[in-house]
Protein backbone atom coordinates (compact mmCIF):
# COMPACT_ATOMS: atom_id res chain seq x y z
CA UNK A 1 0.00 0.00 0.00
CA UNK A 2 1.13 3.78 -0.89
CA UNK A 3 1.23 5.94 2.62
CA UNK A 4 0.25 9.52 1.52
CA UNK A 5 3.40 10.63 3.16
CA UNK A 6 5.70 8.95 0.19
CA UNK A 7 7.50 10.68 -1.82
CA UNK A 8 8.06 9.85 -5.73
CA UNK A 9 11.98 8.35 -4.19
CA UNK A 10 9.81 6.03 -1.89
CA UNK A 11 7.48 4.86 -4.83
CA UNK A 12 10.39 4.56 -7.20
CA UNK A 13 12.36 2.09 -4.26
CA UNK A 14 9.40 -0.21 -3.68
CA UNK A 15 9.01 -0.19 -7.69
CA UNK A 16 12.87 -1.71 -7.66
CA UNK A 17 12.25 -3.31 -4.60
CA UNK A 18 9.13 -5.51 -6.07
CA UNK A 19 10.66 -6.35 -9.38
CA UNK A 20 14.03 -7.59 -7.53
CA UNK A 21 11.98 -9.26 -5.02
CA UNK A 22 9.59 -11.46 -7.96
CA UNK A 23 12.89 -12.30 -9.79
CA UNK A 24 15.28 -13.24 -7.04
CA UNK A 25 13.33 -13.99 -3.66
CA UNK A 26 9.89 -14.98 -4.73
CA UNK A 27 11.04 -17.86 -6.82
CA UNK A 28 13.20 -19.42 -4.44
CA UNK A 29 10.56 -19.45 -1.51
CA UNK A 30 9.93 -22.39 -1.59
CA UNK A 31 13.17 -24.17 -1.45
CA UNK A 32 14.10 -22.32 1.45
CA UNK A 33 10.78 -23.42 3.23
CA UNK A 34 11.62 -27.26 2.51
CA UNK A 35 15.55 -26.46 3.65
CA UNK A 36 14.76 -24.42 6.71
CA UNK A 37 16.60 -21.32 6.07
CA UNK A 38 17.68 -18.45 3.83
CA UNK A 39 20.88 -18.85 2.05
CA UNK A 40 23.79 -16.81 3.33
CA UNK A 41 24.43 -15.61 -0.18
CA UNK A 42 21.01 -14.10 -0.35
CA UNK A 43 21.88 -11.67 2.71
CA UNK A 44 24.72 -10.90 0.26
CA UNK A 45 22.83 -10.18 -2.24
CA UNK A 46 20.23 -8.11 -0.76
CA UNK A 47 23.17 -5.90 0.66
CA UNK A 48 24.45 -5.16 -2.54
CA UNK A 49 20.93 -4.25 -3.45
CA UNK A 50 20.69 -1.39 -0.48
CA UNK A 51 18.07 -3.54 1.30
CA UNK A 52 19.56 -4.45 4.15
CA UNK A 53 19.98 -1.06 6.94
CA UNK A 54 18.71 1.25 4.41
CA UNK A 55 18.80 3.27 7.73
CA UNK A 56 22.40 3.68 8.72
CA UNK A 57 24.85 6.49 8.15
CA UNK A 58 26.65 6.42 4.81
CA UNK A 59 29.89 6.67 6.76
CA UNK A 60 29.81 3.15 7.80
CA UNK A 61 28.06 2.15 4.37
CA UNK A 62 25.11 2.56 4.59
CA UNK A 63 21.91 4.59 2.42
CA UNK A 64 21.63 7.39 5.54
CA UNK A 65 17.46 7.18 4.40
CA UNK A 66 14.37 7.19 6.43
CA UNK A 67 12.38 4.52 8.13
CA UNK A 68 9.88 5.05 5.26
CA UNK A 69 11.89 2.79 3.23
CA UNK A 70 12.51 0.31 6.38
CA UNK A 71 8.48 -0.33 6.23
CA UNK A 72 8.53 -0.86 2.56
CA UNK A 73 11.49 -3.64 2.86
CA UNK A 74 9.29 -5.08 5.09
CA UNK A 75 6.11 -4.69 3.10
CA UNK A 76 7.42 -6.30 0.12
CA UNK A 77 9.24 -9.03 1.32
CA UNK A 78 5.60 -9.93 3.76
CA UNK A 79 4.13 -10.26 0.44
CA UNK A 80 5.92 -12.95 -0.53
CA UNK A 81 5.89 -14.67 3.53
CA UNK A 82 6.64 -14.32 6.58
CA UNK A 83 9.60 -16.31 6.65
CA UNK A 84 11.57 -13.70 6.03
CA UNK A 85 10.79 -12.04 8.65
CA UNK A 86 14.86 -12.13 9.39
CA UNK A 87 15.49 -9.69 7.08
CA UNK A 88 13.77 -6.79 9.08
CA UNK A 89 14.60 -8.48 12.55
CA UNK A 90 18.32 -7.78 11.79
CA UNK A 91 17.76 -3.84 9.97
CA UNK A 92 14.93 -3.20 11.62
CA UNK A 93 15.58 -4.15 15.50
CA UNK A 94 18.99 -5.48 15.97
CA UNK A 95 21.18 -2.74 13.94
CA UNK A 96 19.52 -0.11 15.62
CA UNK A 97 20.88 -1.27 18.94
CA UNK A 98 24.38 -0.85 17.64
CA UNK A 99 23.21 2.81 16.24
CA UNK A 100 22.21 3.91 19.20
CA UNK A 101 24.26 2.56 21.80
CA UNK A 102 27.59 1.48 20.41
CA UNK A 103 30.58 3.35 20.40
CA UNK A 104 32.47 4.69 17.50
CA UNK A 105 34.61 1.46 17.67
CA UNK A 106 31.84 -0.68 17.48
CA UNK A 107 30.10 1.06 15.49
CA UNK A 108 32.91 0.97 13.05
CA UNK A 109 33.78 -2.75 13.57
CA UNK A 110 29.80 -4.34 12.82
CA UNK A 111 27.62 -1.91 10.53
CA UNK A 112 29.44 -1.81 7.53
CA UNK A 113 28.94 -5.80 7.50
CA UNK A 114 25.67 -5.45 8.60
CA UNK A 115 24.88 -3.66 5.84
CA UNK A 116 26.28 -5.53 3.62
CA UNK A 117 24.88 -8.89 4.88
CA UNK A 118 28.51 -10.36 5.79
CA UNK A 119 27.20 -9.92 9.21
CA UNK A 120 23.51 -11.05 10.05
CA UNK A 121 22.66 -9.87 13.29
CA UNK A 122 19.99 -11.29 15.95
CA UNK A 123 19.22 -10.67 19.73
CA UNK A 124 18.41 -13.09 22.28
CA UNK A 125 16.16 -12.21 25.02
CA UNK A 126 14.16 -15.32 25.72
CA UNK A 127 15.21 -18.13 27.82
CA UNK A 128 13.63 -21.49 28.65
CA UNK A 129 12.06 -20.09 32.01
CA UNK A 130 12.16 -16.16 30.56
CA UNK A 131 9.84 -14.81 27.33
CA UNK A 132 8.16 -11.61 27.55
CA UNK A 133 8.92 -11.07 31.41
CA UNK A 134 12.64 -9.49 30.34
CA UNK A 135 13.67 -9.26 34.42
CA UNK A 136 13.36 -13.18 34.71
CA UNK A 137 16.35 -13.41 33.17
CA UNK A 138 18.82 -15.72 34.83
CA UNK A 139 21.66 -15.59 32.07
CA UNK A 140 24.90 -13.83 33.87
CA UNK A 141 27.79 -11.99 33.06
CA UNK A 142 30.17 -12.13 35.61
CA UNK A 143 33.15 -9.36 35.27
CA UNK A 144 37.15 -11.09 35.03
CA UNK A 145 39.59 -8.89 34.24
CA UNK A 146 39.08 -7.45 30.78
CA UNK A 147 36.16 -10.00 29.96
CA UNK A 148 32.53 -11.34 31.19
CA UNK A 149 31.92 -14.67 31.78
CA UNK A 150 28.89 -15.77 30.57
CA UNK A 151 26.53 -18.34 31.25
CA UNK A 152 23.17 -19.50 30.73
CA UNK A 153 21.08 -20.31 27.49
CA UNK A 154 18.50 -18.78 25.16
CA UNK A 155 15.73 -20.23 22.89
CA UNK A 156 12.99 -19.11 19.98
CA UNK A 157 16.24 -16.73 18.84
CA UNK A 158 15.32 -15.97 15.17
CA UNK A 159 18.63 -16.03 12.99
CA UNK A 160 20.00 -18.13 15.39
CA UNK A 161 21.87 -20.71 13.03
CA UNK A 162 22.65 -17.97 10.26
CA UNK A 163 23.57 -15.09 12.24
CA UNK A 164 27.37 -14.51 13.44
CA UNK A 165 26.82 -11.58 15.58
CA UNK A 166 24.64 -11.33 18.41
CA UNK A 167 22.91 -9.20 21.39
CA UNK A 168 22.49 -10.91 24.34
CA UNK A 169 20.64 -9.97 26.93
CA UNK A 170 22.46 -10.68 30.38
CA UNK A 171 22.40 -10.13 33.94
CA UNK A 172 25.17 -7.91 35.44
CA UNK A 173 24.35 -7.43 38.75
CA UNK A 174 21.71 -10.36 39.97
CA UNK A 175 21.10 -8.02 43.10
CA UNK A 176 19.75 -5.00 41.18
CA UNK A 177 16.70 -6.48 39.24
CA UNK A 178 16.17 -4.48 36.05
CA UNK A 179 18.69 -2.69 36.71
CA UNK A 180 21.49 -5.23 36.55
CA UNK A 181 20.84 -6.11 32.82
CA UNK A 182 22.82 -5.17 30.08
CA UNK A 183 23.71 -6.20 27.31
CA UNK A 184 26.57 -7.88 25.23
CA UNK A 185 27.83 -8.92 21.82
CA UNK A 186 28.35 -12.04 21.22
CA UNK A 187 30.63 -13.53 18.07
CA UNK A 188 30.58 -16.37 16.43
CA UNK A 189 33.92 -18.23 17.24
CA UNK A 190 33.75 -16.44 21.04
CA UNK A 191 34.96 -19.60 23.65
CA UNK A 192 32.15 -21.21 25.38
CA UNK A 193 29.01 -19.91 22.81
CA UNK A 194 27.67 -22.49 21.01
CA UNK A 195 24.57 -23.10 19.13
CA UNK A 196 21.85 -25.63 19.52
CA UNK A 197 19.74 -27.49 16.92
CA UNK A 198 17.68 -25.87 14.94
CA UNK A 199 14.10 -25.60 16.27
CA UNK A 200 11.07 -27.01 14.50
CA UNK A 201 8.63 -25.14 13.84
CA UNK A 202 4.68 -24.79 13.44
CA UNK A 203 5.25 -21.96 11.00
CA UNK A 204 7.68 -19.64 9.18
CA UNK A 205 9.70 -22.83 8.44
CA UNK A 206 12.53 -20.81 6.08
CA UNK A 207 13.22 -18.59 9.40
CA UNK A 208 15.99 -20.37 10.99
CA UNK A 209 15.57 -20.83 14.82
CA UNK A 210 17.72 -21.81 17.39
CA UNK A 211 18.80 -22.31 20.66
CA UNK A 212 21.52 -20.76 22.07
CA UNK A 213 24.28 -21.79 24.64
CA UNK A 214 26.81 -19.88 27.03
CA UNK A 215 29.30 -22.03 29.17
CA UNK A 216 31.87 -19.95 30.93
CA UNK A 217 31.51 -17.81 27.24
CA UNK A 218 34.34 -15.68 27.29
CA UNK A 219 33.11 -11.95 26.09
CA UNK A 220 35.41 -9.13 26.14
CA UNK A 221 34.60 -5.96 28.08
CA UNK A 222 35.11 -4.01 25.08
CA UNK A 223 31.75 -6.12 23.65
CA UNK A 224 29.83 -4.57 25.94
CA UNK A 225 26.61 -2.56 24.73
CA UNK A 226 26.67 0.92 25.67
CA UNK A 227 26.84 0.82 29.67
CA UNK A 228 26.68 -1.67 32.22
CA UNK A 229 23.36 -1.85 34.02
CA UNK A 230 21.55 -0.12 31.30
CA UNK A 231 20.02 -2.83 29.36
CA UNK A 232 16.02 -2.62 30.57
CA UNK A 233 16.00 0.73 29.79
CA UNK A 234 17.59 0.30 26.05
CA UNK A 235 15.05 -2.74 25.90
CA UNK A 236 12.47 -0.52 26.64
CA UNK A 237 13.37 2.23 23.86
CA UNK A 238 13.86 -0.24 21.25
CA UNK A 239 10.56 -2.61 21.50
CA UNK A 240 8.23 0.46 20.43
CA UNK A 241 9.80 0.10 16.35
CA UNK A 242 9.99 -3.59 17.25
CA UNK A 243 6.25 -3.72 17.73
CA UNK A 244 5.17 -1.34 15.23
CA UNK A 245 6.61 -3.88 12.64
CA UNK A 246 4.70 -6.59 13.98
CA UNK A 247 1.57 -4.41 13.23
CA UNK A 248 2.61 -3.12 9.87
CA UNK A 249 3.72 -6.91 8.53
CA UNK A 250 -0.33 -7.93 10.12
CA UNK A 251 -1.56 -5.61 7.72
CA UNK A 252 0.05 -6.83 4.32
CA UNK A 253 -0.43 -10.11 5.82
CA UNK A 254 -4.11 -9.41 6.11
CA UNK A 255 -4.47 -7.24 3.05
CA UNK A 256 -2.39 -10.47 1.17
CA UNK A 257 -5.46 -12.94 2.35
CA UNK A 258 -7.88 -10.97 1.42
CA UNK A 259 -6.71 -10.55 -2.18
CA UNK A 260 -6.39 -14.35 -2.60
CA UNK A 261 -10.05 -15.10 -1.01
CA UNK A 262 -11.24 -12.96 -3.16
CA UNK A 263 -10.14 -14.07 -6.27
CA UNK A 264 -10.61 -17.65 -5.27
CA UNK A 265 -14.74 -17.37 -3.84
CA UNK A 266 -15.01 -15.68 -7.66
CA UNK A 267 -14.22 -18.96 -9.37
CA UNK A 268 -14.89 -21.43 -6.59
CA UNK A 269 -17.97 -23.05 -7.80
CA UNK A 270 -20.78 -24.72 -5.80
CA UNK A 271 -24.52 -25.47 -5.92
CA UNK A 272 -24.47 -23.97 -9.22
CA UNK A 273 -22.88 -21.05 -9.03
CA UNK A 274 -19.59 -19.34 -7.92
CA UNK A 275 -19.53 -19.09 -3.29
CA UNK A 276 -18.52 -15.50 -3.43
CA UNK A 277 -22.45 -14.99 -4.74
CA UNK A 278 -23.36 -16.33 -1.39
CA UNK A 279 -24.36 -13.78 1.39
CA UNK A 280 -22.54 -15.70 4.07
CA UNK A 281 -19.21 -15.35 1.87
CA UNK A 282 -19.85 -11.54 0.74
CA UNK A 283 -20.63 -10.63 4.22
CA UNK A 284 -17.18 -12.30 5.85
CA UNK A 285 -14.62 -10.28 2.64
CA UNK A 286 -16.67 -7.17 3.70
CA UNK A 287 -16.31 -7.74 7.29
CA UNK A 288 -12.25 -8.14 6.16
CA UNK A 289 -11.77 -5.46 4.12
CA UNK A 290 -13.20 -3.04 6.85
CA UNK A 291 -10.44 -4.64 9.35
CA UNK A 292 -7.87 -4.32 6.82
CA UNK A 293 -8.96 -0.48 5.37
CA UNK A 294 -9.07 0.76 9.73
CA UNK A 295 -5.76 -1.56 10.25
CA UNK A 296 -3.87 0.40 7.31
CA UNK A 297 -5.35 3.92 8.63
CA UNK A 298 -4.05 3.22 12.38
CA UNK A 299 -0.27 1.87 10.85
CA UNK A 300 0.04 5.12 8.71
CA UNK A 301 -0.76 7.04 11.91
CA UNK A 302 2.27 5.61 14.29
CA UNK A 303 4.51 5.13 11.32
CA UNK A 304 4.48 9.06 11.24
CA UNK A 305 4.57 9.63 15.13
CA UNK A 306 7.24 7.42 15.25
CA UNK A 307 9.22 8.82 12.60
CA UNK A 308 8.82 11.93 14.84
CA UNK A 309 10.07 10.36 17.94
CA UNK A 310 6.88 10.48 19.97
CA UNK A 311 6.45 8.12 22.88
CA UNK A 312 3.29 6.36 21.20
CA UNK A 313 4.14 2.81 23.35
CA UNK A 314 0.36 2.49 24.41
CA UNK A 315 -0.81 2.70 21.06
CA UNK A 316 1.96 0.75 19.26
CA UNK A 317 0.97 -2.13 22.08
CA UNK A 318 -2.78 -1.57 20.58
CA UNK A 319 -2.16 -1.91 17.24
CA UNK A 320 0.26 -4.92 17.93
CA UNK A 321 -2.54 -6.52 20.20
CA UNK A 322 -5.10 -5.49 17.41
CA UNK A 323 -4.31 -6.40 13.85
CA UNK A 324 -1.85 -9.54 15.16
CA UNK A 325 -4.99 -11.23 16.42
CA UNK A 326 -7.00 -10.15 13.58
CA UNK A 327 -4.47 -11.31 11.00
CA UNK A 328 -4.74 -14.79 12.99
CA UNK A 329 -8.39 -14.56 12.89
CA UNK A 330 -8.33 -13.76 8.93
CA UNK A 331 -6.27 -16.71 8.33
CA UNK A 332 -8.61 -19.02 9.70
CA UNK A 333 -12.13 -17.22 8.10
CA UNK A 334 -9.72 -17.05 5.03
CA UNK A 335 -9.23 -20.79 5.37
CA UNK A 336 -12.50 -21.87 5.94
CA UNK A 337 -14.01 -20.05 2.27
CA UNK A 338 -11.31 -22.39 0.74
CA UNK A 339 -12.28 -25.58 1.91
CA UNK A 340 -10.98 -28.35 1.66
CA UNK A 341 -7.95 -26.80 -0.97
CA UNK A 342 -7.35 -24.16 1.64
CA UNK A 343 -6.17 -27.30 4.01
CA UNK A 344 -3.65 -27.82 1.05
CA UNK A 345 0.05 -26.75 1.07
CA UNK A 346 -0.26 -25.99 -2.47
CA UNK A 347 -2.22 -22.93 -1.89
CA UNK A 348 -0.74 -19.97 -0.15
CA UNK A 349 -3.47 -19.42 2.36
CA UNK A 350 -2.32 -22.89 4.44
CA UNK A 351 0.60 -21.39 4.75
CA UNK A 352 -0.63 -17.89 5.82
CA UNK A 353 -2.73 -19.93 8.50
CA UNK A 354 0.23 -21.45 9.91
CA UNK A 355 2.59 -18.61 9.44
CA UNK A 356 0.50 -16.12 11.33
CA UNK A 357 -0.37 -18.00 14.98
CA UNK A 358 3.16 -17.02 16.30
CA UNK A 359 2.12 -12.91 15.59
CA UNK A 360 0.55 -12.80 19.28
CA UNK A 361 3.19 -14.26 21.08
CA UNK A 362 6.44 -12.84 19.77
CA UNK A 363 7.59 -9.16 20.51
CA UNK A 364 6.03 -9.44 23.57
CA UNK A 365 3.00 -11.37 24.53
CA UNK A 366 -0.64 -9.90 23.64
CA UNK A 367 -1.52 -10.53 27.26
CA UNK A 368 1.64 -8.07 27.83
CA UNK A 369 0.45 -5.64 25.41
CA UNK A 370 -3.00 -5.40 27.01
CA UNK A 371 -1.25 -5.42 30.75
CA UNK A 372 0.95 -2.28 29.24
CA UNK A 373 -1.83 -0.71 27.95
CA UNK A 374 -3.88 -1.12 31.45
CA UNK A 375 -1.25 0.41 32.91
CA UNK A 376 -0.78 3.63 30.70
CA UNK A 377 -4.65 4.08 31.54
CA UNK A 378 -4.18 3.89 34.82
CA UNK A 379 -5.78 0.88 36.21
C-alpha cells in the first residue's frame, strides 16, 4: 500500500524493490521453506541491493534514508511470507541497537557488515524459564579482568543458526533487578558460545531458529553494549519500532489474504454457481476489508509519530494486540471459504494460517500488550 506521506523516491524504491523481489526472492521461496533457512548468499545479495539497513549512516556504508523505506522492505518481502521475517529483525531491531548505543569502535567494527549482509545480526532475550517477562532473566555476566563470563542459554532466537553476531541480553548485577541487565555482543567463534539445533517449527519454516548456549563464554569488556546496568531501559526504547513492525507486517499479511479469497470465492464453484455470490461469503470479505482499510489507517498514523520520535508505546501495544490477532483470525475465516484446498500446502493461504499464529506471542506477549496498555490508563 502507498502511505500519503511517500515521496516519488519512496514509490520509485518499492518499484525496484518488487521487481528484484519477484525475480530473485519470490522464486526461491519455496526451497528455502523445505531447507529451513535463507541462504547466506542471499543476505549478500540483498546488501548489494541497499536492502539491508537502508537506515544507517553512509559513513559506515550505509543509504543514511528514512524509516519510510525500512516499512517498505518489510512490506514487500511480507508479500511474498513471513519467513523472512529475518530480514527486518536484523535492519529493523537489531542494527539499531548498535546505532544507538555502540561506540564509535563498534560502530565501526559491525555496521558496515551489517549492511552488507557479511554480518547477520539477531538478539536473544528469551530463555527457557524467561519470554516476555525481560527481568526473569537468569543468564549472567560475571566481570574477570578485561572479559565477562557468561553463562546460561536462550531459545525461539530468530537467525539463530545464520547469524554470526549477536545481542544478548544478560544479567550484570543479579542483586539489582532491572537494573542489573545489560547487554553484550556475542561472536561467532567467542569460547564457550555455542549453538543448539535448529528448532522445528509450526510456521515460518525458512526462518531459521535456534537455541543458544553460554558455558563460561568468554566476552570481552570491550563487547559490551553501551553501559553496564543499562540494558532494561535500552530494551524498553527499542521494543516500540519492534512492535510497530509486527503491526505493519499484520496488515500486508491481512491485506495479502484478502486478495487471494477474493479471487478464489469468484471462481470457486458450488450449488451452481460461484460461493462469493453467497451472502454468508460476501458478508465475511466485507467484514475483512473493513479490518484491513481501519488496520492500514491506524499503521500510517504511528509510522508518522514514530518517525517523529513520539512516545506512542500504548498505542503501538494496541495496534500490535489489534491487527496480530485479527491477522490470525483472517487466516482461519480465510481458510474456511477455501475448503478443503485451503487445508492444502499448495495454496498460499495454508501457509498464511500457519505462518501467522506465532504474531501474538512474539515481541512481547498480547496478554503483555494489554497489561501495558492497562497500565498507561491507569488501572
Amino acid at each position: 500500500m502507498r502511505y500519503r506521506f511517500e515521496t516519488e523516491e519512496h514509490v520509485a524504491f518499492r518499484k525496484s524493490l518488487r521487481k528484484y523481489i519477484a525475480s530473485e526472492i519470490a522464486p526461491q521461496y519455496d526451497t528455502w521453506e523445505k531447507e529451513g533457512k535463507i541462504p547466506k548468499s542471499v543476505w549478500k545479495k540483498m546488501g548489494e541491493m541497499g536492502y539491508l539497513c537502508p537506515q544507517v549512516e553512509e559513513r559506515f556504508g550505509g543509504l543514511g534514508l528514512d524509516y519510510r523505506y525500512n516499512v517498505i522492505i518489510s512490506e514487500e518481502l511480507e508479500r511474498v511470507g513471513s519467513s523472512l521475517v529475518g530480514f527486518g529483525l536484523h535492519s529493523d531491531i537489531v542494527v539499531p541497537y548498535i546505532e544507538s548505543f555502540a561506540n564509535e569502535e563498534q560502530k565501526q567494527r559491525w555496521l558496515p557488515g551489517c549492511v552488507t549482509g557479511e554480518i547477520i545480526t539477531a538478539i536473544a532475550m528469551t530463555e527457557p524459564g524467561a519470554g516476555s517477562d525481560l527481568a526473569g532473566i537468569v543468564t549472567t555476566a560475571v566481570r574477570d579482568g578485561d572479559h565477562y563470563i557468561v553463562n546460561g542459554s536462550k531459545t525461539f532466537i530468530s537467525n539463530g543458526i545464520n547469524s554470526n553476531v549477536v545481542i544478548v541480553v544478560v544479567v550484570t548485577d543479579p542483586s539489582a533487578g532491572h537494573k542489573g541487565i545489560s547487554l553484550l555482543v556475542v561472536e561467532d567463534g567467542t569460547p564457550g558460545f555455542t549453538k543448539g539445533r535448529k528448532l522445528e517449527k509450526v510456521g515460518q519454516h525458512a526462518q531459521d531458529t535456534a537455541e543458544l548456549f553460554f558455558d563460561q563464554c568468554r566476552v570481552p569488556v570491550t563487547n559490551l553494549l553501551g553501559e553496564e546496568g543499562k540494558g532494561f531501559y535500552y530494551l524498553m526504547q527499542k521494543l516500540q519500532q519492534e512492535r510497530l513492525g509486527v503491526a505493519i507486517t499484520s496488515v500486508i499479511a491481512m491485506e495479502e489474504m484478502l486478495e487471494m479469497t477474493i479471487d478464489y470465492v469468484k471462481t470457486r464453484k458450488a450449488f451452481g454457481q460461484p460461493i462469493s455470490r453467497f451472502q454468508n461469503t460476501q458478508f465475511k470479505l466485507a467484514e475483512m476489508a473493513i479490518e484491513v482499510e481501519m488496520g492500514k489507517a491506524f499503521v500510517e498514523k504511528l509510522i508518522q509519530q514514530h518517525m517523529e520520535d513520539q512516545d506512542i508505546v500504548t498505542s503501538v501495544s494496541m495496534a500490535k494486540y489489534k491487527l496480530s490477532e485479527q491477522a490470525r483470525q483472517m487466516a482461519v475465516e480465510c481458510l474456511q471459504l477455501h475448503g478443503g484446498y485451503g487445508y492444502m500446502e499448495e495454496y498460499k493461504i495454508a501457509r498464511r494460517y500457519r505462518d501467522l499464529a506465532v504474531l501474538p506471542i512474539y515481541a512481547g506477549t498480547n496478554e503483555i500488550m494489554k497489561t501495558i496498555i492497562a497500565k498507561n490508563l491507569g488501572l
